[in-house]
C-alpha atoms as a PDB file:
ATOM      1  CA  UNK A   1     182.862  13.101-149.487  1.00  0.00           C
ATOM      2  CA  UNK A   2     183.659  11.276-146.524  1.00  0.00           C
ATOM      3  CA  UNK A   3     186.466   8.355-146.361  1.00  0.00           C
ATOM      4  CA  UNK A   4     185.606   5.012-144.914  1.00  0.00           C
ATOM      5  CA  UNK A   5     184.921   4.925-141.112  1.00  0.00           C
ATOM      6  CA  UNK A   6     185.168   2.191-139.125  1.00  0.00           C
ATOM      7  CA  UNK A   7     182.697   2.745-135.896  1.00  0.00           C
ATOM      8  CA  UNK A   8     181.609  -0.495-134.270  1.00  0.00           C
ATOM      9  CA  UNK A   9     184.277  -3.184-133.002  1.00  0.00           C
ATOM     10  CA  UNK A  10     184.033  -6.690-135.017  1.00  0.00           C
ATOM     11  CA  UNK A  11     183.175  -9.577-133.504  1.00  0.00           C
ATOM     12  CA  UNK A  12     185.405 -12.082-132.578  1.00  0.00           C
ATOM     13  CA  UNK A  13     185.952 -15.212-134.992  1.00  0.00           C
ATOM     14  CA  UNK A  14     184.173 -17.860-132.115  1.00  0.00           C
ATOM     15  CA  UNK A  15     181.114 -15.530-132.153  1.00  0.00           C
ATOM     16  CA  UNK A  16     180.793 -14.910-135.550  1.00  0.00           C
ATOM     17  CA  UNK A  17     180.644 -18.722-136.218  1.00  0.00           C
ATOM     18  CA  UNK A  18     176.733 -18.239-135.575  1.00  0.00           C
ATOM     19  CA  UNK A  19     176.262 -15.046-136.943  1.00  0.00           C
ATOM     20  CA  UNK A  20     176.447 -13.210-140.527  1.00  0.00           C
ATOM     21  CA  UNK A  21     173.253  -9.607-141.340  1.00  0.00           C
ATOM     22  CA  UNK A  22     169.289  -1.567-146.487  1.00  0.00           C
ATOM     23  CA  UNK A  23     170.614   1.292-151.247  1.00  0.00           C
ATOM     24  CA  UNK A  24     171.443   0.347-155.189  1.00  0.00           C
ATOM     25  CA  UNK A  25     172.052   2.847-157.786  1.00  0.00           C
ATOM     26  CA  UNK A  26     169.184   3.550-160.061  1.00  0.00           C
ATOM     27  CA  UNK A  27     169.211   1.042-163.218  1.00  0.00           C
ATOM     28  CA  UNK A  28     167.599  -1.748-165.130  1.00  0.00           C
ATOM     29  CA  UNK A  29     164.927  -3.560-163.189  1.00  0.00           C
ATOM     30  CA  UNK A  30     165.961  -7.423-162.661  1.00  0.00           C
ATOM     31  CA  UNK A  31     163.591 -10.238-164.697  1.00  0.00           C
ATOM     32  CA  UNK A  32     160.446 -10.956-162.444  1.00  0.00           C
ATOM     33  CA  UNK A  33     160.818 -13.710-159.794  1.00  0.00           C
ATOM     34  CA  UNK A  34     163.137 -14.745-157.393  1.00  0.00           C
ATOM     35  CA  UNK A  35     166.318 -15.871-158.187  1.00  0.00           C
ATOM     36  CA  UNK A  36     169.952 -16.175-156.881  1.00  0.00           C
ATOM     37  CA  UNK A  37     172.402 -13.181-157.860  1.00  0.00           C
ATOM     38  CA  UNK A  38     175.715 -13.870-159.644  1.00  0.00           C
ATOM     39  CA  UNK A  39     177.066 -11.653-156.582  1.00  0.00           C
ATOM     40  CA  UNK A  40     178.134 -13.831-153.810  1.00  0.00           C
ATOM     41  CA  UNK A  41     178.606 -11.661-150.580  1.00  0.00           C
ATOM     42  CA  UNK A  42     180.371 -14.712-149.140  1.00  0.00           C
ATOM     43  CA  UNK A  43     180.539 -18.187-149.121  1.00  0.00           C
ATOM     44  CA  UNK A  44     177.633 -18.345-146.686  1.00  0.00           C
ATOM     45  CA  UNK A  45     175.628 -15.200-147.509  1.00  0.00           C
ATOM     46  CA  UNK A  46     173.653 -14.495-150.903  1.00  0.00           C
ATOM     47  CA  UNK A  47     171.828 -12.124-152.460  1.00  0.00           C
ATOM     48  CA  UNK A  48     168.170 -12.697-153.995  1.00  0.00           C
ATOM     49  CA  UNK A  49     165.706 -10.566-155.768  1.00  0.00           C
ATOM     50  CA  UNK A  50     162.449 -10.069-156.978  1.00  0.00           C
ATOM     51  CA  UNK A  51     161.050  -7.891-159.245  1.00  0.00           C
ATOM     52  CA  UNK A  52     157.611  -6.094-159.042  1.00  0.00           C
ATOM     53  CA  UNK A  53     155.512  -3.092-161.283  1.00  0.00           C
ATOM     54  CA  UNK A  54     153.363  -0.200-160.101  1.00  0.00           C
ATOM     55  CA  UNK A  55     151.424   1.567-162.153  1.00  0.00           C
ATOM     56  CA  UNK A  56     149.139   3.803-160.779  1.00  0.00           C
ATOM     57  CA  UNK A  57     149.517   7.148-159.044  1.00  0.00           C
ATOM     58  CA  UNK A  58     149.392   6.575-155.239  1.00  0.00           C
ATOM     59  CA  UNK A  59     149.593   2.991-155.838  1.00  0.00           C
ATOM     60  CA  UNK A  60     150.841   1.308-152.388  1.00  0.00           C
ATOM     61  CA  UNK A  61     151.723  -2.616-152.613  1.00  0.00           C
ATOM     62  CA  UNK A  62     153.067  -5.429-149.891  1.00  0.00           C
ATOM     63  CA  UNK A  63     156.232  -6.313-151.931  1.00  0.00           C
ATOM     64  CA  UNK A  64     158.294  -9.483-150.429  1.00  0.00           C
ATOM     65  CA  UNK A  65     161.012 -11.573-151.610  1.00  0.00           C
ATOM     66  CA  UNK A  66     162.335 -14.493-149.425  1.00  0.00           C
ATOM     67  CA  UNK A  67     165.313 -16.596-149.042  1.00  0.00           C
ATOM     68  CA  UNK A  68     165.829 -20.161-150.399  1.00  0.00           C
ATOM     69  CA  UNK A  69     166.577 -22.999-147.706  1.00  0.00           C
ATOM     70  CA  UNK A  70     167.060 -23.026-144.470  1.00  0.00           C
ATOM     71  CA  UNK A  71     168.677 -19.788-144.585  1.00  0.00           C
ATOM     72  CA  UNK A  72     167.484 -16.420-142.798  1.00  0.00           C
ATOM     73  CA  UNK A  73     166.966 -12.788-143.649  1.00  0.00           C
ATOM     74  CA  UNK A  74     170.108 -10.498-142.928  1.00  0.00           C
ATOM     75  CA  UNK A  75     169.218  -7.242-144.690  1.00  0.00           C
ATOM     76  CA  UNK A  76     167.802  -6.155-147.312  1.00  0.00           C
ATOM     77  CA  UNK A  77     166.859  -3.224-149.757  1.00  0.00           C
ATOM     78  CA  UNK A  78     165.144  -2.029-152.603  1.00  0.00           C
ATOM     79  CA  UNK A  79     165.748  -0.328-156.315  1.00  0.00           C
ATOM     80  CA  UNK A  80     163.262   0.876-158.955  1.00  0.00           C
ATOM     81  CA  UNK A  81     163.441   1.868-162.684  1.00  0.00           C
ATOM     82  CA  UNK A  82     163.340   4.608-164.072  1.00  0.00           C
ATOM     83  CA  UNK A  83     164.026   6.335-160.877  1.00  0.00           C
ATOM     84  CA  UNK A  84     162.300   9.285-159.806  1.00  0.00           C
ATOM     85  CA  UNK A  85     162.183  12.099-162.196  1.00  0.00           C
ATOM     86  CA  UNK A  86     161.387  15.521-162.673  1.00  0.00           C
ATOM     87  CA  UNK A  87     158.564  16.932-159.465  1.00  0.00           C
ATOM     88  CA  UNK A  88     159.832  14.032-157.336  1.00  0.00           C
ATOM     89  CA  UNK A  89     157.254  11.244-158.954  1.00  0.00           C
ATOM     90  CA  UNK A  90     158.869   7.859-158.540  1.00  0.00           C
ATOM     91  CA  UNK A  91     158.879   4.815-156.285  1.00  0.00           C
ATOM     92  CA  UNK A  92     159.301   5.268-152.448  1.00  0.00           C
ATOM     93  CA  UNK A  93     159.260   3.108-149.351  1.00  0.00           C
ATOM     94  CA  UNK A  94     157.094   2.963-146.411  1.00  0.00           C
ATOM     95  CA  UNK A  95     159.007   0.389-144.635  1.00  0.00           C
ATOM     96  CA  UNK A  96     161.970  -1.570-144.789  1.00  0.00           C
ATOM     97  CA  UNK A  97     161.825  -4.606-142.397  1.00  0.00           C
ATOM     98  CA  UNK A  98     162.839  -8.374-141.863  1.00  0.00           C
ATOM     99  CA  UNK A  99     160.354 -11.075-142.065  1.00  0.00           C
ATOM    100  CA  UNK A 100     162.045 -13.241-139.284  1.00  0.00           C
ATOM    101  CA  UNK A 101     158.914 -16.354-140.058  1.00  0.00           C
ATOM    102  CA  UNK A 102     158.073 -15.791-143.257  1.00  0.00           C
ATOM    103  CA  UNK A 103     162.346 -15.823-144.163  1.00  0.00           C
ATOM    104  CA  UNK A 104     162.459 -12.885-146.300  1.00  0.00           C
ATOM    105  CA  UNK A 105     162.631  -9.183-146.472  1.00  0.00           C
ATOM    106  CA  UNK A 106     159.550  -6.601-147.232  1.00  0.00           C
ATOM    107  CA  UNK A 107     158.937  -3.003-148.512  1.00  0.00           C
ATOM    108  CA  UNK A 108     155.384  -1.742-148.558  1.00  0.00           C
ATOM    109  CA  UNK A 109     156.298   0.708-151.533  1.00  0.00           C
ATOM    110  CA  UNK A 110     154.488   3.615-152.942  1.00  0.00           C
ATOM    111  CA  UNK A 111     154.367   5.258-156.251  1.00  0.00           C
ATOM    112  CA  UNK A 112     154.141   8.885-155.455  1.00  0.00           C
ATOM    113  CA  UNK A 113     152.585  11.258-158.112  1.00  0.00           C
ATOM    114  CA  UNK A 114     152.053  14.943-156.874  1.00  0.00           C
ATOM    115  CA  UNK A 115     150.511  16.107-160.039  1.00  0.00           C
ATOM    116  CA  UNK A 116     148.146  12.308-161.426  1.00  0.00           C
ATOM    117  CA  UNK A 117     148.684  13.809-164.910  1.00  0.00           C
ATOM    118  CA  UNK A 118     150.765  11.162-166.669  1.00  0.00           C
ATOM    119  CA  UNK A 119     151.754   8.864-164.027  1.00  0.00           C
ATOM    120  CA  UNK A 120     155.037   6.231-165.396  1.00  0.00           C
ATOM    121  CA  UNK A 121     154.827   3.076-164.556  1.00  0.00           C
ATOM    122  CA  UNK A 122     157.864   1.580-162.579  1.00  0.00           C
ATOM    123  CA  UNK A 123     159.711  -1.186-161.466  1.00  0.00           C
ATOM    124  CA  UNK A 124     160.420  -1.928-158.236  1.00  0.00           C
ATOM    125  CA  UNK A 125     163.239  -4.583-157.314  1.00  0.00           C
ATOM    126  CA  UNK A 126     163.309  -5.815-154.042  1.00  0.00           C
ATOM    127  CA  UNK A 127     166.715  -7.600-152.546  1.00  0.00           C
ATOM    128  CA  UNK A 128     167.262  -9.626-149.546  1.00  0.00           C
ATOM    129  CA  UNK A 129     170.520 -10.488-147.952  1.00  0.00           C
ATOM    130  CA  UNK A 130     170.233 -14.377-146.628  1.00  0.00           C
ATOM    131  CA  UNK A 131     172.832 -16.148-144.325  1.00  0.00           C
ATOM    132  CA  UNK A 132     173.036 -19.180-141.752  1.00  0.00           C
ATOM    133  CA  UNK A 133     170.208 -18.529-138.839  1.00  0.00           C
ATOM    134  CA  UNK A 134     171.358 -16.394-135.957  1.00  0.00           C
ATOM    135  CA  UNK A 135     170.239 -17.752-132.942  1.00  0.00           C
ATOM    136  CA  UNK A 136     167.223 -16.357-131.552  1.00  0.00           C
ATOM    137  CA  UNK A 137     166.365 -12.754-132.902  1.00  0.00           C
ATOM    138  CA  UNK A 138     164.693  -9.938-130.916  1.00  0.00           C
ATOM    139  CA  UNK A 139     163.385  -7.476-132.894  1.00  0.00           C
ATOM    140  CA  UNK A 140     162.249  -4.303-130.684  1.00  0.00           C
ATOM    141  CA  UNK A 141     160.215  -1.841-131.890  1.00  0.00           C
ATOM    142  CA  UNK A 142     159.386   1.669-131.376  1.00  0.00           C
ATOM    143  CA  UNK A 143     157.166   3.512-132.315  1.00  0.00           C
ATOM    144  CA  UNK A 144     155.668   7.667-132.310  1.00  0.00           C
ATOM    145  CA  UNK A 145     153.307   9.694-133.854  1.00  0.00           C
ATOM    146  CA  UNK A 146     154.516  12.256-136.005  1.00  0.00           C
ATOM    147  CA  UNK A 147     152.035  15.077-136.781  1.00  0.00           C
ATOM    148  CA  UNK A 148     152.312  17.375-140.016  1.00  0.00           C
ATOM    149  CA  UNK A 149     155.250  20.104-139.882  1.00  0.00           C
ATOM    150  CA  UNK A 150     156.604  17.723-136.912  1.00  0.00           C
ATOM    151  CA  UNK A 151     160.068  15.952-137.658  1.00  0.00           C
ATOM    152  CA  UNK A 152     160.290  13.128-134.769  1.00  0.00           C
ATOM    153  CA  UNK A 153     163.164  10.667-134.080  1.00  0.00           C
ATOM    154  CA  UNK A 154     162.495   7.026-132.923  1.00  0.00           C
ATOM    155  CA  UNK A 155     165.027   5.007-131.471  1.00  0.00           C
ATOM    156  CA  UNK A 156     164.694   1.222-131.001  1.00  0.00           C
ATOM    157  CA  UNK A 157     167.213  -0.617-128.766  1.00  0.00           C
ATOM    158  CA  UNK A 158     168.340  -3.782-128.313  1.00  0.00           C
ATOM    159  CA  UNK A 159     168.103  -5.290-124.450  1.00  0.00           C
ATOM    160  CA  UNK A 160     170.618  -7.376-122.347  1.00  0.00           C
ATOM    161  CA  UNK A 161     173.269  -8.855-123.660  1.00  0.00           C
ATOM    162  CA  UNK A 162     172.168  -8.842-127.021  1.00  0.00           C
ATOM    163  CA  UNK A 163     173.845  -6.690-129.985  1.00  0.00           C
ATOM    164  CA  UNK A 164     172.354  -5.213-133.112  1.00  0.00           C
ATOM    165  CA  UNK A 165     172.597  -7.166-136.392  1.00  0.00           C
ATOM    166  CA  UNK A 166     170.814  -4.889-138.453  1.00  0.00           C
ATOM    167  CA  UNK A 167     167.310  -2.358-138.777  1.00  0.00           C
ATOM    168  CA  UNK A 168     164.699  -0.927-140.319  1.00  0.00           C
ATOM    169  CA  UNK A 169     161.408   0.943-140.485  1.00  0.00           C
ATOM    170  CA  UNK A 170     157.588   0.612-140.899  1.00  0.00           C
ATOM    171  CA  UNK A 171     154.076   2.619-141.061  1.00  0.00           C
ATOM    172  CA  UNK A 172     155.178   5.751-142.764  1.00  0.00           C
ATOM    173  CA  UNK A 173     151.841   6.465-144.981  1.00  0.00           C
ATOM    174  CA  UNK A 174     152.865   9.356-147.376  1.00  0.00           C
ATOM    175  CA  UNK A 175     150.970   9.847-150.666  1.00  0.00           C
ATOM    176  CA  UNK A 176     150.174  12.879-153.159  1.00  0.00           C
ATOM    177  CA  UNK A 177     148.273  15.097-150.640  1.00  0.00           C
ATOM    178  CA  UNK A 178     150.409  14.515-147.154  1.00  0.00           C
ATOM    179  CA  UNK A 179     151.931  12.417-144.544  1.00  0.00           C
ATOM    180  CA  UNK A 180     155.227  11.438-143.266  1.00  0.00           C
ATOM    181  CA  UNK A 181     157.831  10.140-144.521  1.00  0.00           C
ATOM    182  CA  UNK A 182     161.708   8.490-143.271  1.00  0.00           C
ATOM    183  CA  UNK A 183     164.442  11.130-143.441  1.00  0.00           C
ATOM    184  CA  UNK A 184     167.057   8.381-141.502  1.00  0.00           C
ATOM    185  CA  UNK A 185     167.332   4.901-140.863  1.00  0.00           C
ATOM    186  CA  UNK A 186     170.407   3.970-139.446  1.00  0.00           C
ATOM    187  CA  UNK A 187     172.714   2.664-136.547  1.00  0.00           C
ATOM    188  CA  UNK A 188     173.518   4.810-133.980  1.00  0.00           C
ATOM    189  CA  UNK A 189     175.605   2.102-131.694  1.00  0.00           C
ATOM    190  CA  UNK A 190     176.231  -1.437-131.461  1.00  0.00           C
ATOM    191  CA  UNK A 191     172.815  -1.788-129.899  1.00  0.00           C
ATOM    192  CA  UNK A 192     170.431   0.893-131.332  1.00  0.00           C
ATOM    193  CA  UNK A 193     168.674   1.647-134.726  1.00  0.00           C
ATOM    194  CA  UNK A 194     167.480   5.332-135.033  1.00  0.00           C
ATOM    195  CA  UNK A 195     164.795   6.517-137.430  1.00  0.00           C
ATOM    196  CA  UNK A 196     163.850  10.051-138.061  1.00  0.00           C
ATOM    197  CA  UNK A 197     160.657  10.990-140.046  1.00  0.00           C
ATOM    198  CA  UNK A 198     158.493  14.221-141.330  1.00  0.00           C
ATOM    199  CA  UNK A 199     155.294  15.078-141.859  1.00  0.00           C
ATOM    200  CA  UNK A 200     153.542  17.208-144.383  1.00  0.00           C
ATOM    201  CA  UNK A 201     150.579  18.225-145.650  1.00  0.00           C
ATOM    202  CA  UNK A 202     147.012  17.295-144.615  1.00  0.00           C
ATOM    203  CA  UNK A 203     147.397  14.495-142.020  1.00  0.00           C
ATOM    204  CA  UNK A 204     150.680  12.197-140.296  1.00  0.00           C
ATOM    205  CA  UNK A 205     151.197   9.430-139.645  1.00  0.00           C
ATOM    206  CA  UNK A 206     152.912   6.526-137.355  1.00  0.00           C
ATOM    207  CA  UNK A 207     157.170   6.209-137.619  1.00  0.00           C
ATOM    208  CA  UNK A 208     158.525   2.713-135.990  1.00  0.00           C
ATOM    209  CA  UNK A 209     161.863   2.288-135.436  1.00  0.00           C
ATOM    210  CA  UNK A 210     162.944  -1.564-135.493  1.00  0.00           C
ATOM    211  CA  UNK A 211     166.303  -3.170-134.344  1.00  0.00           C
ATOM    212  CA  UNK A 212     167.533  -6.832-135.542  1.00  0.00           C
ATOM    213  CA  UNK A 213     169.627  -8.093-132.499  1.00  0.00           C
ATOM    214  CA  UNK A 214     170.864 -11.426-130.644  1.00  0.00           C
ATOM    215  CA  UNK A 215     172.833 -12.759-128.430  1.00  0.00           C
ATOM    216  CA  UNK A 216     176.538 -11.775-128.502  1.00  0.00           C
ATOM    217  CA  UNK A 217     179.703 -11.116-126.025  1.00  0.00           C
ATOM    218  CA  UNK A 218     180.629  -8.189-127.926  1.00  0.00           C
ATOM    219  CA  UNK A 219     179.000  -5.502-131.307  1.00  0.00           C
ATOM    220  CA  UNK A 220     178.950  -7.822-134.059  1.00  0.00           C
ATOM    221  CA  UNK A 221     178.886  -4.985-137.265  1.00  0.00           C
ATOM    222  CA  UNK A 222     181.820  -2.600-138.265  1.00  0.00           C
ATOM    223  CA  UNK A 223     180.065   0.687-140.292  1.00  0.00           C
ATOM    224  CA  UNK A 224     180.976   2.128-143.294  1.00  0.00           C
ATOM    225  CA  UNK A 225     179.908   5.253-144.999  1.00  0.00           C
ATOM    226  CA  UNK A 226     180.004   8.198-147.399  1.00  0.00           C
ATOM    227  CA  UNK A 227     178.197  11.258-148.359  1.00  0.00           C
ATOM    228  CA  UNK A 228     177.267  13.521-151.213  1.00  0.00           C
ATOM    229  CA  UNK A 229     176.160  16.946-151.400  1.00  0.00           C
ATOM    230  CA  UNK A 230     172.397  16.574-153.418  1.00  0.00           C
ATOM    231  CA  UNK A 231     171.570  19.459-155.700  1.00  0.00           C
ATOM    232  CA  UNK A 232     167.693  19.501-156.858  1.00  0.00           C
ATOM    233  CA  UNK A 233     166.551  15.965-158.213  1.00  0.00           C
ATOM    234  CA  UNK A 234     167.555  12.579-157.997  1.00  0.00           C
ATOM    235  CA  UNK A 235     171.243  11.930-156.714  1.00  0.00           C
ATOM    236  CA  UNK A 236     173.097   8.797-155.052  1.00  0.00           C
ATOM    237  CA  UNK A 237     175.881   8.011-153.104  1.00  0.00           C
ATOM    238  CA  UNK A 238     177.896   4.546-152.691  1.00  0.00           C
ATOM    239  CA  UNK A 239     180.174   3.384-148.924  1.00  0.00           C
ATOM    240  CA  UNK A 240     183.711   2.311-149.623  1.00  0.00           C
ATOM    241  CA  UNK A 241     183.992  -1.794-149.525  1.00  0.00           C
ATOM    242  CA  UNK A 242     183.720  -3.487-145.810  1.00  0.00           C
ATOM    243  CA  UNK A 243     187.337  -4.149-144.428  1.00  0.00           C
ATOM    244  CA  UNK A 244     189.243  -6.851-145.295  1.00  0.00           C
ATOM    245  CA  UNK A 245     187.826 -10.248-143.296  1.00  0.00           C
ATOM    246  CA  UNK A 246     184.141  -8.841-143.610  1.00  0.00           C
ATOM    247  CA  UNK A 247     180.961  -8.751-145.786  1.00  0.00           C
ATOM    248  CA  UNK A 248     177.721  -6.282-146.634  1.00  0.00           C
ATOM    249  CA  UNK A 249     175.023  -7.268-145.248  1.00  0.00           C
ATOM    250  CA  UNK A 250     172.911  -4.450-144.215  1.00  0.00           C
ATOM    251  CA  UNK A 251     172.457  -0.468-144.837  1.00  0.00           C
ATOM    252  CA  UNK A 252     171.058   2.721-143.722  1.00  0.00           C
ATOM    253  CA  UNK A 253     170.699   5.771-144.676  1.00  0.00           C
ATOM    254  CA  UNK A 254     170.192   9.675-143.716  1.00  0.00           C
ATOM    255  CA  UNK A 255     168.994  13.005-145.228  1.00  0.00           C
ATOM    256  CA  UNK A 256     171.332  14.916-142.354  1.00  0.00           C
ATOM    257  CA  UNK A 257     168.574  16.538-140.593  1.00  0.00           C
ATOM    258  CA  UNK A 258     167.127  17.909-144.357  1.00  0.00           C
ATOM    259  CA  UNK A 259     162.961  17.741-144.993  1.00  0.00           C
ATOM    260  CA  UNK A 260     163.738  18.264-148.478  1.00  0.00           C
ATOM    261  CA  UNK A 261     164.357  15.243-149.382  1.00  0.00           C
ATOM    262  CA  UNK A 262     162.655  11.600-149.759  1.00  0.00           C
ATOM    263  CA  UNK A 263     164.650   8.206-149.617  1.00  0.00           C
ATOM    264  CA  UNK A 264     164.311   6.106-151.820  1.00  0.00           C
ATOM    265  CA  UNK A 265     166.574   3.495-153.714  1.00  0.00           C
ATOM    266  CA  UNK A 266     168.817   1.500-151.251  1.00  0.00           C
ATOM    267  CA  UNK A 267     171.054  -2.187-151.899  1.00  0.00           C
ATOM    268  CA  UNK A 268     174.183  -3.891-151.735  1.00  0.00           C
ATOM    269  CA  UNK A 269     175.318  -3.536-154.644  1.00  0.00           C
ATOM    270  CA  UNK A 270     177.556  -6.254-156.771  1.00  0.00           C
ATOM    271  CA  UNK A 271     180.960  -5.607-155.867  1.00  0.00           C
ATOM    272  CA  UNK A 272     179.974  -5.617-152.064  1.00  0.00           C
ATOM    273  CA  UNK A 273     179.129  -1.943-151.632  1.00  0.00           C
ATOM    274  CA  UNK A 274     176.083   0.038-150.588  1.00  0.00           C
ATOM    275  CA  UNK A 275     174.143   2.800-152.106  1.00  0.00           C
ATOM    276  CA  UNK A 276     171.555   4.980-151.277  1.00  0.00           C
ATOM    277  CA  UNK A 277     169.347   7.308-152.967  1.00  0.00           C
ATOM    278  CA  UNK A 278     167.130  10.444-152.258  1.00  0.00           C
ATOM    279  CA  UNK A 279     165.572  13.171-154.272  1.00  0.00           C
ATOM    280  CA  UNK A 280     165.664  16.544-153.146  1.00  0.00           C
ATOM    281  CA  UNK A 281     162.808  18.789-153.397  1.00  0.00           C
ATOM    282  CA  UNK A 282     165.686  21.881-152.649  1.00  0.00           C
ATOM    283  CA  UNK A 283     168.618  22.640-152.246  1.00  0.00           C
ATOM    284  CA  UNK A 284     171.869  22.560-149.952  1.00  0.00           C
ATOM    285  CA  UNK A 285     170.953  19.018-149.082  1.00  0.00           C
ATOM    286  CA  UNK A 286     173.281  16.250-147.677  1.00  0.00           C
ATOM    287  CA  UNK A 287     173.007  12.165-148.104  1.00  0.00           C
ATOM    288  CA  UNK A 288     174.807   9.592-146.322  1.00  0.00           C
ATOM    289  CA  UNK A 289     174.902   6.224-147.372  1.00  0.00           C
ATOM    290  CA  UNK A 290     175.717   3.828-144.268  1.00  0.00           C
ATOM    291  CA  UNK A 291     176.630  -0.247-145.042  1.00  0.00           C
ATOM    292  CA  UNK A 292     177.278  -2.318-142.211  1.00  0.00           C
ATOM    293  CA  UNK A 293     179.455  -5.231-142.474  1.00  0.00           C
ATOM    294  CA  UNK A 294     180.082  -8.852-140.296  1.00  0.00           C
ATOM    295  CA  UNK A 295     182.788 -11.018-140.392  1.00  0.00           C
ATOM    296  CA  UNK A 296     182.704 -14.152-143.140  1.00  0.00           C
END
């Protein structure tokens, strides 16, 4: 396991005035609806859920949950219950993204079966990290085409003078019989979010890389991470707490280069941390958990 690391230079306290910006472990599914958590990230940036069920093998649904107010979309993430068990059938994500009009955070989420004998029905929790407004956000994409047995990296980057705030992904399609699927999502610099997906089986699909930025004199997130060695199955592993004078807001993750495994369960968890998930289809696999954290 790796200690705390502190990558990006905070921003100072005159440009943070404007600013504030996703794994949780596997566990009880929240009650259905929005609703405020008792976990306050700061005095300016909550947490809110909402809780949805799929039930069917395959099953992909347009899951949102917004935030209350006048306040804006940070980060976000997503759980599910039970978590993925034995031949890898659980709850997975085909995108993780900000809704910058519609205030919230969304997951397009699939229930991934390989063998439609006995398919369990799930929860899936979705969380959203909401804050003051930013200023103007500019959320570039990119995007490639990633064919089957092809692992592709995507890099979206933030122009000018503006800094990265947070990321995510979109369009990976991956069901029972093939597709691709995110192996990273995760800051690579003050200014660019890198995705990395895979492809397998009978067709691919589209991987789009998105980065959260505005307007700032200097890199507005410090990083902080950890990593686990996964054996086969379902395994997890939680960043140290931000530094002292900053909050979670945000996370990534990353398979280390491994095709083995799928993401799935990442969100800040309660006392301010971040956790991802992934279950490996082999062995010898690595996961890193990354949180990124702004100044209260």
């Amino acid at each position: 396991m790796t200690p705390k690391r502190r990558l990006l230079p905070l921003l100072t306290a005159a440009g943070l005035a404007a600013l504030l910006v996703g794994v949780l472990t596997a566990g009880s599914a929240l009650g259905s609806g929005a609703h405020s958590s008792n976990a306050r990230v700061s005095a300016s940036v909550s947490l809110r859920t909402k809780s949805f069920t799929l039930n069917r093998p395959d099953e992909k649904r347009r899951l949102t949950v917004g935030c209350p107010g006048k306040s804006r979309p940070l980060g976000g993430g997503m759980t599910s219950s039970p978590p993925p068990g034995a031949g890898g059938e659980g709850v997975y994500p085909h995108s993780y993204e900000r809704l910058g009009v519609q205030r919230g955070w969304h997951v397009t989420a699939v229930l991934y079966d390989p063998d439609h004998r006995s398919t369990q029905a799930r929860n899936v929790t979705l969380q959203v990290a909401c804050g003051p407004r930013l200023g103007h956000v500019t959320p570039p994409h990119k995007t490639k085409y990633v064919k089957p047995g092809q692992t592709k990296k995507v890099v979206a980057t933030c122009p000018g003078r503006r800094h990265l705030f947070s990321g995510g992904f979109q369009r990976t399609d991956f069901i029972s019989r093939g597709g691709n699927y995110v192996i990273e999502s995760r800051a690579i610099s003050d200014k660019s979010w890198r995705v990395v997906g895979h492809a397998f089986g009978g067709f691919g699909g589209e991987l789009t890389a998105i980065a959260y930025c505005t307007r700032s004199k200097r890199p507005m997130i410090t990083e902080v991470s950890n990593s686990t060695s996964l054996a086969p199955g379902i395994g997890t592993v939680t960043t140290p707490g931000c530094p002292p004078g900053t909050r979670m807001t945000a996370g990534g993750f990353s398979s280390n280069g491994s095709t083995s495994t799928f993401l799935t369960n990442g969100i800040i968890n309660q006392d301010g941390t971040w956790s991802a998930s992934g279950y490996n289809f082999g062995s010898g696999a690595t996961l890193t958990a990354y949180g990124y954290c702004l100044r209260a």
